[in-house]
PDB file of N, CA and C in Angstrom:
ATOM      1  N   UNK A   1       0.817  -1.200   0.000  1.00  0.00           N
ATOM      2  CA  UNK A   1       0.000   0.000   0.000  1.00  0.00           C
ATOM      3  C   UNK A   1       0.861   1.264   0.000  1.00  0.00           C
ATOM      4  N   UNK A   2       2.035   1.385   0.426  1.00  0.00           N
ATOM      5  CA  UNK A   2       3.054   2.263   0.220  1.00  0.00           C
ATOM      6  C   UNK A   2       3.006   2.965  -0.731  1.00  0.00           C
ATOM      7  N   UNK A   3       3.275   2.132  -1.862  1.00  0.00           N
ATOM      8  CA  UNK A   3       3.293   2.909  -3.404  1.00  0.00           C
ATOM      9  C   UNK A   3       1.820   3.729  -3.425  1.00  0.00           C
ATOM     10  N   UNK A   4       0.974   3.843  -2.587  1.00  0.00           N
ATOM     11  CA  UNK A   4      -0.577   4.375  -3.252  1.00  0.00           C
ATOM     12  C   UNK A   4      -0.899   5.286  -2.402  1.00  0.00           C
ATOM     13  N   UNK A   5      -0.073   5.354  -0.886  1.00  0.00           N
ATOM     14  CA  UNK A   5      -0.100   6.321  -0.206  1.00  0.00           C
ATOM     15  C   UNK A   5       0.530   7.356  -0.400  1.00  0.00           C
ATOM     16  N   UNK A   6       0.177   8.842  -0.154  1.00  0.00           N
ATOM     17  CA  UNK A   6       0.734   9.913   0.710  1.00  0.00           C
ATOM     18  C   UNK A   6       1.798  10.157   1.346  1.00  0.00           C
ATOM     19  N   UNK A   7       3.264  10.481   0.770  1.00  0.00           N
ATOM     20  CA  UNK A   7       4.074  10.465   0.971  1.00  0.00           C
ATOM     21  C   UNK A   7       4.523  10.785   2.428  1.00  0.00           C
ATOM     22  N   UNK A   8       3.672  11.619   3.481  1.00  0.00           N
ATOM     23  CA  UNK A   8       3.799  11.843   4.689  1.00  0.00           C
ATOM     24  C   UNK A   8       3.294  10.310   5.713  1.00  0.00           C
ATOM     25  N   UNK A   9       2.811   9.300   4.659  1.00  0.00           N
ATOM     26  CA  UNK A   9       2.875   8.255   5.533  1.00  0.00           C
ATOM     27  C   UNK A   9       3.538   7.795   5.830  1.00  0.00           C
ATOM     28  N   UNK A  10       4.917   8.008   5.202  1.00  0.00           N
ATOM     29  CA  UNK A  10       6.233   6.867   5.521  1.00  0.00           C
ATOM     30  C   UNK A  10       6.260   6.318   7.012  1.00  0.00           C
ATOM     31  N   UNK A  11       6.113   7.623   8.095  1.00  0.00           N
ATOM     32  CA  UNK A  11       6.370   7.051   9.461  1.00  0.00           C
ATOM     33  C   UNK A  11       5.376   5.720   9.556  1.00  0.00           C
ATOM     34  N   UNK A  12       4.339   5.851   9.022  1.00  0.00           N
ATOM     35  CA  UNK A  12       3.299   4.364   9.407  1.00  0.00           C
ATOM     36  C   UNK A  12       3.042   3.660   8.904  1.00  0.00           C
ATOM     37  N   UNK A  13       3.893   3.452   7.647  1.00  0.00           N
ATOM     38  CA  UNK A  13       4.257   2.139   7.231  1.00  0.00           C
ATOM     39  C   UNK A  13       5.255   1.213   7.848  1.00  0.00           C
ATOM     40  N   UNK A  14       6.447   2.214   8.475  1.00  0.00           N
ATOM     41  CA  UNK A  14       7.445   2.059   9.449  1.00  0.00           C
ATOM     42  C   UNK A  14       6.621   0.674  10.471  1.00  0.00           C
ATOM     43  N   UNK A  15       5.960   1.948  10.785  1.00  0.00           N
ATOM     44  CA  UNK A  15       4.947   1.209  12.386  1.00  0.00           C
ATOM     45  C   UNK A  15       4.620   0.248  12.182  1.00  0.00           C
ATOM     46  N   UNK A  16       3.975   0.294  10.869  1.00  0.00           N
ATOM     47  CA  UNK A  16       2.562  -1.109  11.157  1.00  0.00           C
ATOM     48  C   UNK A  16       2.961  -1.657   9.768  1.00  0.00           C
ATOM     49  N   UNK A  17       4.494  -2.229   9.407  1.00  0.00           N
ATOM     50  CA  UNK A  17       5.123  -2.501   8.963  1.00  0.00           C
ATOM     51  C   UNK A  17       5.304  -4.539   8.960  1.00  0.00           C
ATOM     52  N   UNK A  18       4.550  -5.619   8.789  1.00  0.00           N
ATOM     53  CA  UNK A  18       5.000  -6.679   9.195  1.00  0.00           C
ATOM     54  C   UNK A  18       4.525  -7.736   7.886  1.00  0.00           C
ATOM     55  N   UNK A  19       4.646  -9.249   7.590  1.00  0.00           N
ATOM     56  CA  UNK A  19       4.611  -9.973   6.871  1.00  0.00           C
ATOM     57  C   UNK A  19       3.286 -10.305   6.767  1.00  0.00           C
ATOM     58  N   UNK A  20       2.518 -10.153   8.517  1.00  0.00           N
ATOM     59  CA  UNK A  20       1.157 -10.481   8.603  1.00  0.00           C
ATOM     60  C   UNK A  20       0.543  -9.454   9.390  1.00  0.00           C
ATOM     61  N   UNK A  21      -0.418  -8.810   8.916  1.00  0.00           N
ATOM     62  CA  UNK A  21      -1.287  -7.943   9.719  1.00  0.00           C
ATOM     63  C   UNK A  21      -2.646  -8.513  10.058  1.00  0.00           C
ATOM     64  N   UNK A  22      -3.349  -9.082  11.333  1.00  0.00           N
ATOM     65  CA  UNK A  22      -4.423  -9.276  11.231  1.00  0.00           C
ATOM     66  C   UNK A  22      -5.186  -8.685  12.191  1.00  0.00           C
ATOM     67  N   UNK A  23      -6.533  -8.604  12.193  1.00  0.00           N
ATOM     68  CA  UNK A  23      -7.281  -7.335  12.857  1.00  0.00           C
ATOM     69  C   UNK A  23      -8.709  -7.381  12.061  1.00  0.00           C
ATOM     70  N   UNK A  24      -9.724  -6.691  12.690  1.00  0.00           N
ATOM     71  CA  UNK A  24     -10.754  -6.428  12.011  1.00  0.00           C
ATOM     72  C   UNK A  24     -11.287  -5.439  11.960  1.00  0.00           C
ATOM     73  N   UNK A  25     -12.366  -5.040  10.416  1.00  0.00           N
ATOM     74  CA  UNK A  25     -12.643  -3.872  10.217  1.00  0.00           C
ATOM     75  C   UNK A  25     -13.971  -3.589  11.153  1.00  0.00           C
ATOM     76  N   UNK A  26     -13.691  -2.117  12.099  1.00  0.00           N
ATOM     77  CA  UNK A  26     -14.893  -1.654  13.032  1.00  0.00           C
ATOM     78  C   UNK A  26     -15.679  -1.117  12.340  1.00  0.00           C
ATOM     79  N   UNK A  27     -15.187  -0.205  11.399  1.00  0.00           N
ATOM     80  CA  UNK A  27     -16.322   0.383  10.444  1.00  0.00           C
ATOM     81  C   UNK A  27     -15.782   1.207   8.960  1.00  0.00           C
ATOM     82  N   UNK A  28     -16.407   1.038   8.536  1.00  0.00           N
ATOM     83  CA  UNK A  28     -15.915   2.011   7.088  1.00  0.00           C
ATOM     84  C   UNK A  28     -17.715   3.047   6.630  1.00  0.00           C
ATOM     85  N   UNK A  29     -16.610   4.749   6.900  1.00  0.00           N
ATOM     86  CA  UNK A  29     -17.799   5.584   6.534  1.00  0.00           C
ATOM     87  C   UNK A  29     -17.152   6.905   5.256  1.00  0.00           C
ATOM     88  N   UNK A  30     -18.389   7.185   4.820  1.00  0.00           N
ATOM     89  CA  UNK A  30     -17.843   7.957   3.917  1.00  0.00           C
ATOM     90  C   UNK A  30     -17.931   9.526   4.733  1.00  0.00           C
ATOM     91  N   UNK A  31     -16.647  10.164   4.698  1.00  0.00           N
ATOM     92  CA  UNK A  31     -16.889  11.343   5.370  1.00  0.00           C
ATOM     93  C   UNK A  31     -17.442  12.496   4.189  1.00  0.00           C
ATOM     94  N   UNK A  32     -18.523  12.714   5.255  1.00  0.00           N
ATOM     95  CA  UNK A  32     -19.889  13.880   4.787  1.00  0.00           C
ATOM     96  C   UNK A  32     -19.367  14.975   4.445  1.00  0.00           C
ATOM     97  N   UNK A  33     -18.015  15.581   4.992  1.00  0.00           N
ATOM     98  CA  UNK A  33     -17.438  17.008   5.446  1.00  0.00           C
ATOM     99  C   UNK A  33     -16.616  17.044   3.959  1.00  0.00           C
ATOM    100  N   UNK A  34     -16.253  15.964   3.332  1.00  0.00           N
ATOM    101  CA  UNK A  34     -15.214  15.680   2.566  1.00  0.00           C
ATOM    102  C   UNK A  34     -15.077  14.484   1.516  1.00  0.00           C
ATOM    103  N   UNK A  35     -15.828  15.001   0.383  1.00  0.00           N
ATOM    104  CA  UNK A  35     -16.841  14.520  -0.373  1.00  0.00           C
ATOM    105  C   UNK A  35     -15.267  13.847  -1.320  1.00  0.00           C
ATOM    106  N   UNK A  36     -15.585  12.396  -2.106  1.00  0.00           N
ATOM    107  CA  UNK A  36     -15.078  11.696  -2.044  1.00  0.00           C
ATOM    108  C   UNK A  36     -13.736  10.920  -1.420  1.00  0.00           C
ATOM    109  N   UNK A  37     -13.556  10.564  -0.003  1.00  0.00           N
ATOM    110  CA  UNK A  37     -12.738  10.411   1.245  1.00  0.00           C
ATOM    111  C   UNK A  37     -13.881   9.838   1.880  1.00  0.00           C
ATOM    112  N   UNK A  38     -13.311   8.437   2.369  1.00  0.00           N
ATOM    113  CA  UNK A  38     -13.700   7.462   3.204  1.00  0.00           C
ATOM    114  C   UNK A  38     -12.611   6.862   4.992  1.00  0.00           C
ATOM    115  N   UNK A  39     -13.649   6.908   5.412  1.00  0.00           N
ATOM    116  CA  UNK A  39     -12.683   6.523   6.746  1.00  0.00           C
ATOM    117  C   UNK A  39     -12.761   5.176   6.819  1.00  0.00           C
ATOM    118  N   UNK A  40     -11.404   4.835   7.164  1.00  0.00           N
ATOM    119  CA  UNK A  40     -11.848   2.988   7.924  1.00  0.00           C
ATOM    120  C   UNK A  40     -11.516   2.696   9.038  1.00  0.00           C
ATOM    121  N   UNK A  41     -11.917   1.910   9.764  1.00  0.00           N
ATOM    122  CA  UNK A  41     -11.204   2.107  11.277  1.00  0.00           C
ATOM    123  C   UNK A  41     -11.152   0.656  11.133  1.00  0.00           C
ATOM    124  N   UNK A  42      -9.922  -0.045  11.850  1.00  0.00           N
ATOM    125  CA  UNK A  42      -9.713  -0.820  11.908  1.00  0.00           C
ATOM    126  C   UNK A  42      -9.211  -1.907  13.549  1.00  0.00           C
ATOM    127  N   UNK A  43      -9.264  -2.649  14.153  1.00  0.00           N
ATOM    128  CA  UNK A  43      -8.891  -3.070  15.267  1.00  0.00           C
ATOM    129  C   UNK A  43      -7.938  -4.124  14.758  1.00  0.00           C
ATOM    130  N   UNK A  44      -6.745  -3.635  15.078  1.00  0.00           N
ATOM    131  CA  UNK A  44      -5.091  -4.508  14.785  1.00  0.00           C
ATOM    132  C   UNK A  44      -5.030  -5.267  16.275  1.00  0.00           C
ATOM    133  N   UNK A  45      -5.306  -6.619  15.782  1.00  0.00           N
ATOM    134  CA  UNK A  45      -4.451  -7.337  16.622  1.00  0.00           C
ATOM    135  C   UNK A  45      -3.608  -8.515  16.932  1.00  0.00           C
ATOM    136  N   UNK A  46      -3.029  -8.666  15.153  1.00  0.00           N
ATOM    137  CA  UNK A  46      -1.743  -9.612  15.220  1.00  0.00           C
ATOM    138  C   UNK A  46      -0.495  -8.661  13.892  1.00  0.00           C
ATOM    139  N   UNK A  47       0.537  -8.714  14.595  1.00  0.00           N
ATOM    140  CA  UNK A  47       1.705  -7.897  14.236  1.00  0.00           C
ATOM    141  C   UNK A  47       2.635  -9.175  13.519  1.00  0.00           C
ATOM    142  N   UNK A  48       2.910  -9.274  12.029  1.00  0.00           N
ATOM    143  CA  UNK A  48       3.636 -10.733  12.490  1.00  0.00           C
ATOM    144  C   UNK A  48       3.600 -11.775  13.087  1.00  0.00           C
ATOM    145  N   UNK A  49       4.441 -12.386  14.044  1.00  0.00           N
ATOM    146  CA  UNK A  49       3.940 -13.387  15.123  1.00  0.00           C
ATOM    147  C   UNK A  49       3.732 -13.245  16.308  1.00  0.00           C
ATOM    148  N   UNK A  50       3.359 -11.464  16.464  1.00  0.00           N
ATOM    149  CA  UNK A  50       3.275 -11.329  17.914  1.00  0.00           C
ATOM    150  C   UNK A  50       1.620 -11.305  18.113  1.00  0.00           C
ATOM    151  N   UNK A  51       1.244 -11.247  18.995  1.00  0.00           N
ATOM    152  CA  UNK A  51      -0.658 -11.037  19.192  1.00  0.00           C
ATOM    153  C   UNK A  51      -0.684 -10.012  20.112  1.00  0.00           C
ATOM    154  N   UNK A  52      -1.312  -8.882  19.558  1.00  0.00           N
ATOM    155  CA  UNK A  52      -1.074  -7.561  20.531  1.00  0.00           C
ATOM    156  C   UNK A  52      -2.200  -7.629  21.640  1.00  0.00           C
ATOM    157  N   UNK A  53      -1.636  -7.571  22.867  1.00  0.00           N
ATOM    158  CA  UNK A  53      -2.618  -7.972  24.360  1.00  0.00           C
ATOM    159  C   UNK A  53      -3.926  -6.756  23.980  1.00  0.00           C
ATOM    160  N   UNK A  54      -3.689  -5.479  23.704  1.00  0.00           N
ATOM    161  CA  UNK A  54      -5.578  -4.875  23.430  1.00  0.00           C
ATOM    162  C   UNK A  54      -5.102  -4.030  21.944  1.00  0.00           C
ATOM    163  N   UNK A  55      -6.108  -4.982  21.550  1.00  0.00           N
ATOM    164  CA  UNK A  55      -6.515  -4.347  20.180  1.00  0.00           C
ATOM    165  C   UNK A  55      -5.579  -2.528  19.639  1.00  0.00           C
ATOM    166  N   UNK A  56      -5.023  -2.861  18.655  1.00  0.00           N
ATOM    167  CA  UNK A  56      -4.855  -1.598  18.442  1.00  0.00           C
ATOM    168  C   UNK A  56      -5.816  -1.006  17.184  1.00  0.00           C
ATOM    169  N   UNK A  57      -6.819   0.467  17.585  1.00  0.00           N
ATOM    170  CA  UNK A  57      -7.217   0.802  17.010  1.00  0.00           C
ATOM    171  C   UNK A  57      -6.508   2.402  16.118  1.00  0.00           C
ATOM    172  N   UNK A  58      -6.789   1.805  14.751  1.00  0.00           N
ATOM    173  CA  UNK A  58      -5.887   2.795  13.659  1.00  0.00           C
ATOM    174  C   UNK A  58      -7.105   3.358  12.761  1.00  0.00           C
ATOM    175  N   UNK A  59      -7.056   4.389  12.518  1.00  0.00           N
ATOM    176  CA  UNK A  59      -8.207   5.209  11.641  1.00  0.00           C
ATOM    177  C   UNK A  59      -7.098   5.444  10.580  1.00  0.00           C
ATOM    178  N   UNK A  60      -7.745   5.227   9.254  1.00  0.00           N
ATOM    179  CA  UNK A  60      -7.522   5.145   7.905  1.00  0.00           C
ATOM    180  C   UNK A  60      -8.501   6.530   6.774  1.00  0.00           C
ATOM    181  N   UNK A  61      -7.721   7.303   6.480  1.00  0.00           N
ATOM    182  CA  UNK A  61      -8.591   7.925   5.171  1.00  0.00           C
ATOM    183  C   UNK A  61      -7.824   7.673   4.029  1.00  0.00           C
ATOM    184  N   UNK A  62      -8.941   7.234   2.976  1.00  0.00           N
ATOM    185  CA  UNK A  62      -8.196   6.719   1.947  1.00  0.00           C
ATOM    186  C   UNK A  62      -9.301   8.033   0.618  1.00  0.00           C
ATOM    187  N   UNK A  63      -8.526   8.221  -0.081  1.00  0.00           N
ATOM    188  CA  UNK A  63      -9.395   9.294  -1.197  1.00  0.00           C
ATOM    189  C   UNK A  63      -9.707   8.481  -2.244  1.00  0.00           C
ATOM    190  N   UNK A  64     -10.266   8.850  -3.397  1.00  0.00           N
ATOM    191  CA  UNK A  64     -11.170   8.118  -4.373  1.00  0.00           C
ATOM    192  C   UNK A  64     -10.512   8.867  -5.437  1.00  0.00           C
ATOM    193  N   UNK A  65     -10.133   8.454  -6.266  1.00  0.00           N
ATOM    194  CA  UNK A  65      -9.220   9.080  -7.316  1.00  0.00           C
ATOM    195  C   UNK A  65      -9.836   9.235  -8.336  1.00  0.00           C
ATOM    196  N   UNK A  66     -10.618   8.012  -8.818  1.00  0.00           N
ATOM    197  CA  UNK A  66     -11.509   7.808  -9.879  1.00  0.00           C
ATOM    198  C   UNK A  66     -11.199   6.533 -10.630  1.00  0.00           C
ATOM    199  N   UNK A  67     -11.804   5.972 -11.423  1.00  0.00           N
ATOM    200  CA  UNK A  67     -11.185   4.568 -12.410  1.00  0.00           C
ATOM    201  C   UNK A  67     -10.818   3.955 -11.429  1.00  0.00           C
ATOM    202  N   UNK A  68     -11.258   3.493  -9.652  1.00  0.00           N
ATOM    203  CA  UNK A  68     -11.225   2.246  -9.736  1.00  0.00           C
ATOM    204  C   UNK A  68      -9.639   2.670  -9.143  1.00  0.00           C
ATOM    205  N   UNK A  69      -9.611   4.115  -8.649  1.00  0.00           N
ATOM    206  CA  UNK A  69      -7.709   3.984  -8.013  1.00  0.00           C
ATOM    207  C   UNK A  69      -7.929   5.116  -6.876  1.00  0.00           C
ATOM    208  N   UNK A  70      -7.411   4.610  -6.088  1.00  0.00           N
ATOM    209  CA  UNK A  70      -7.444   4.918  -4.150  1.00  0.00           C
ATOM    210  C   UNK A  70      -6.267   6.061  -3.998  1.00  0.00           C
ATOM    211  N   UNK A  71      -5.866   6.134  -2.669  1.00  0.00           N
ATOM    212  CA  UNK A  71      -4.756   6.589  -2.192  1.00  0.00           C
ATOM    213  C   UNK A  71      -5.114   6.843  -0.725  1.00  0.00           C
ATOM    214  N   UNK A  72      -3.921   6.197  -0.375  1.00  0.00           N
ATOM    215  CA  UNK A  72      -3.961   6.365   0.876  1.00  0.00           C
ATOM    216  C   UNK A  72      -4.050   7.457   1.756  1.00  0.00           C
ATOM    217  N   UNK A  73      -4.351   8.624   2.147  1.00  0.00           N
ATOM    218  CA  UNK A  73      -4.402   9.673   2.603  1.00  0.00           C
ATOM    219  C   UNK A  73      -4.127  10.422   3.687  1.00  0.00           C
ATOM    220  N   UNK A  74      -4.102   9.725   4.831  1.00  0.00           N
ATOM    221  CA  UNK A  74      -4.192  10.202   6.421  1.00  0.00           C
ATOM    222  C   UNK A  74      -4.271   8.686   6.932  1.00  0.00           C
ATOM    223  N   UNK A  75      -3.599   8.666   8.044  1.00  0.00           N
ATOM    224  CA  UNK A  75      -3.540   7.295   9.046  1.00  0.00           C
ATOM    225  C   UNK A  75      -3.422   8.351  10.266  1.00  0.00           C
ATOM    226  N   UNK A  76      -4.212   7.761  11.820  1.00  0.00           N
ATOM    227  CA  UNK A  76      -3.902   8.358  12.630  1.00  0.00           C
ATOM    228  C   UNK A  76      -4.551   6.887  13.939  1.00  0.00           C
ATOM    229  N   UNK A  77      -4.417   7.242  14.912  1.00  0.00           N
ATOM    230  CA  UNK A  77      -4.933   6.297  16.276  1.00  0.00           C
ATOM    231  C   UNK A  77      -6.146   7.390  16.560  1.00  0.00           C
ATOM    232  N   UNK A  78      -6.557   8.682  16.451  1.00  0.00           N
ATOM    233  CA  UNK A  78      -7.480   9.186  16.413  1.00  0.00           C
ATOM    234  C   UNK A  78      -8.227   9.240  15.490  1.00  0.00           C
ATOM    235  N   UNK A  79     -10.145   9.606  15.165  1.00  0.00           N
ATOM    236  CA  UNK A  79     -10.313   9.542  14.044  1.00  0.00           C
ATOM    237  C   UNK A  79     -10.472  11.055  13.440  1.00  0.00           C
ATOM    238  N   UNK A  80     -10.166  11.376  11.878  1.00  0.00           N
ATOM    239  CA  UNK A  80      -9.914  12.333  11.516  1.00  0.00           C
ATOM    240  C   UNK A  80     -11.017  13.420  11.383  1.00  0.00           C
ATOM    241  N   UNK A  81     -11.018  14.443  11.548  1.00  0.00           N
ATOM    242  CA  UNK A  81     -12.045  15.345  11.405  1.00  0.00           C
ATOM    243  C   UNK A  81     -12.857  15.041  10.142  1.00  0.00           C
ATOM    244  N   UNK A  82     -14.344  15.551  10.181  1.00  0.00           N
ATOM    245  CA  UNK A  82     -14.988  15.744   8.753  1.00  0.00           C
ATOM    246  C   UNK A  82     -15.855  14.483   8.463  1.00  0.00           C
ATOM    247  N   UNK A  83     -15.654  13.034   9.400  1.00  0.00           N
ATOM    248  CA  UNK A  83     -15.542  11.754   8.906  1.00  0.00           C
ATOM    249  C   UNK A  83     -16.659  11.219   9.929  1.00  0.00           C
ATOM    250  N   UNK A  84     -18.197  12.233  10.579  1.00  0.00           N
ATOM    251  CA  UNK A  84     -18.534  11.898  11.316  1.00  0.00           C
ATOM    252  C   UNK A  84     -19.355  10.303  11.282  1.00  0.00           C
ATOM    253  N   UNK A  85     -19.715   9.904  12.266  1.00  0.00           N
ATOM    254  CA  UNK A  85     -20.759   8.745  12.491  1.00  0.00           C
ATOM    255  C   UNK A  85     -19.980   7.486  11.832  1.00  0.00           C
ATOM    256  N   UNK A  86     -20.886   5.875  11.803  1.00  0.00           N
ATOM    257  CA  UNK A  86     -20.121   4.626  11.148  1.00  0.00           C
ATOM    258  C   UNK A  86     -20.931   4.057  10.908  1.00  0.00           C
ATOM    259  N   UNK A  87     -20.230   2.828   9.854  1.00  0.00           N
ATOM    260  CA  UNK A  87     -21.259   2.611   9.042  1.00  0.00           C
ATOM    261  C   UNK A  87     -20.608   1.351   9.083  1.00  0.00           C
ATOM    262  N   UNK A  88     -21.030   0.182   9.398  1.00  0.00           N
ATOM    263  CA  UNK A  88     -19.864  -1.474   9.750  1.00  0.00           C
ATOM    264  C   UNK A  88     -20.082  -1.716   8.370  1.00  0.00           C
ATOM    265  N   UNK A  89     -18.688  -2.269   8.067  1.00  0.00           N
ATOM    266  CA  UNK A  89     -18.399  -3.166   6.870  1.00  0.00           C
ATOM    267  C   UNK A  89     -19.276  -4.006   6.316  1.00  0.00           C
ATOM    268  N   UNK A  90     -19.818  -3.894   5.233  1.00  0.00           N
ATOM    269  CA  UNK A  90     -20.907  -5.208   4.935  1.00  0.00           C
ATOM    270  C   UNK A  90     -19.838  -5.783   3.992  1.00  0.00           C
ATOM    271  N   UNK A  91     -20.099  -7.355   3.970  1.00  0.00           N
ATOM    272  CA  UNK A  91     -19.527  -8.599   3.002  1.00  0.00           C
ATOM    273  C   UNK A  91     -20.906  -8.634   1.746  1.00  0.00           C
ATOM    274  N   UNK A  92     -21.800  -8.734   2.292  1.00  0.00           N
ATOM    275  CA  UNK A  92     -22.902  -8.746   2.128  1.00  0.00           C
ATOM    276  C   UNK A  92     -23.137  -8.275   0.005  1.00  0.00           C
ATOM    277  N   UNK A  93     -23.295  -7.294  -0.451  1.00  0.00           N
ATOM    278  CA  UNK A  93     -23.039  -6.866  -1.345  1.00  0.00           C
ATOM    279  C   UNK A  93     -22.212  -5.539  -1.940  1.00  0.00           C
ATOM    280  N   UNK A  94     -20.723  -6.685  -1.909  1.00  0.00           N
ATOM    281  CA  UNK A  94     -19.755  -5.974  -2.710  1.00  0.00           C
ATOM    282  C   UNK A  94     -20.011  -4.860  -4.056  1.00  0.00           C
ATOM    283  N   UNK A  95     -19.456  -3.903  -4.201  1.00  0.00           N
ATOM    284  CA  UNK A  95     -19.163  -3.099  -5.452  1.00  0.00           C
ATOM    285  C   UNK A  95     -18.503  -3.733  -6.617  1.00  0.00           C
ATOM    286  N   UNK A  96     -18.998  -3.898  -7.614  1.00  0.00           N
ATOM    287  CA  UNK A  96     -18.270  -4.919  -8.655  1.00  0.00           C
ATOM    288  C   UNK A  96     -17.596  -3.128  -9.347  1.00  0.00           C
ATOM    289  N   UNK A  97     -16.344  -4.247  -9.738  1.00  0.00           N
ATOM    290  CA  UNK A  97     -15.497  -3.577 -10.904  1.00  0.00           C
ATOM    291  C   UNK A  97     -16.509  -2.968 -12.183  1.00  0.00           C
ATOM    292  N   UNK A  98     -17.239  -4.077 -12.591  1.00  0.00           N
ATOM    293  CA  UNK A  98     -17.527  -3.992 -13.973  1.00  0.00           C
ATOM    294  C   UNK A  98     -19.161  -3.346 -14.006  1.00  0.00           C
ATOM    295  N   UNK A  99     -19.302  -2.453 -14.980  1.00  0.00           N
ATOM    296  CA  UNK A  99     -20.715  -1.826 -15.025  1.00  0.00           C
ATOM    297  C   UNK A  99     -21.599  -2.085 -15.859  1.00  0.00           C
ATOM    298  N   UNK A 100     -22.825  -2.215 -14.888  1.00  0.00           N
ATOM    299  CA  UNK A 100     -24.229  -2.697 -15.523  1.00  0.00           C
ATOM    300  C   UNK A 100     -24.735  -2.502 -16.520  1.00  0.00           C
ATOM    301  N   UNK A 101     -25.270  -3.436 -17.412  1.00  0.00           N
ATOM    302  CA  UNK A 101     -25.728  -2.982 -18.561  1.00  0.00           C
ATOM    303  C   UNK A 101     -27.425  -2.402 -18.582  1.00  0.00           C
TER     304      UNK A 101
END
């Protein structure tokens, strides 16, 4: 994800830097304040082979570029302004790539 982020992320790729990241998503919302920019919040809690004793929670804004291409935007342990309320991850029905005829 490096290559797609925001060059001021370097420090938190540093961080949360490992072979295996596992954790689950708390919520993904689209912030209202800041019209195409989505928040994700996430609860980290395996680093590699370590298992972190309480959850680490990391807030994610990622921007919408267009065609189907992201960028990483803002990472913080707080969540970012603009990005109110949540909305939990559905599996449920995915966004397809390809458009309806």
């Amino acid at each position: 994800m490096q290559a797609r982020s925001a060059p001021s992320l370097a420090k938190w790729h540093k961080l949360l830097h490992a072979d295996y990241i596992g954790g689950e998503y708390e919520f993904v919302q689209n912030c209202s304040d800041r019209p195409g920019f989505t928040q994700v919040a996430l609860d980290i809690g395996f680093m590699g082979q370590r298992e972190i004793p309480e959850p680490m929670h990391v807030y994610f804004v990622v921007e919408a570029l267009g065609e189907y291409r992201f960028k990483m935007a803002e990472v913080s342990f707080d969540r970012q302004p603009g990005c109110p309320g949540e909305s939990y991850a559905s599996y449920d029905n995915p966004p397809s790539l390809f458009k309806k005829r």
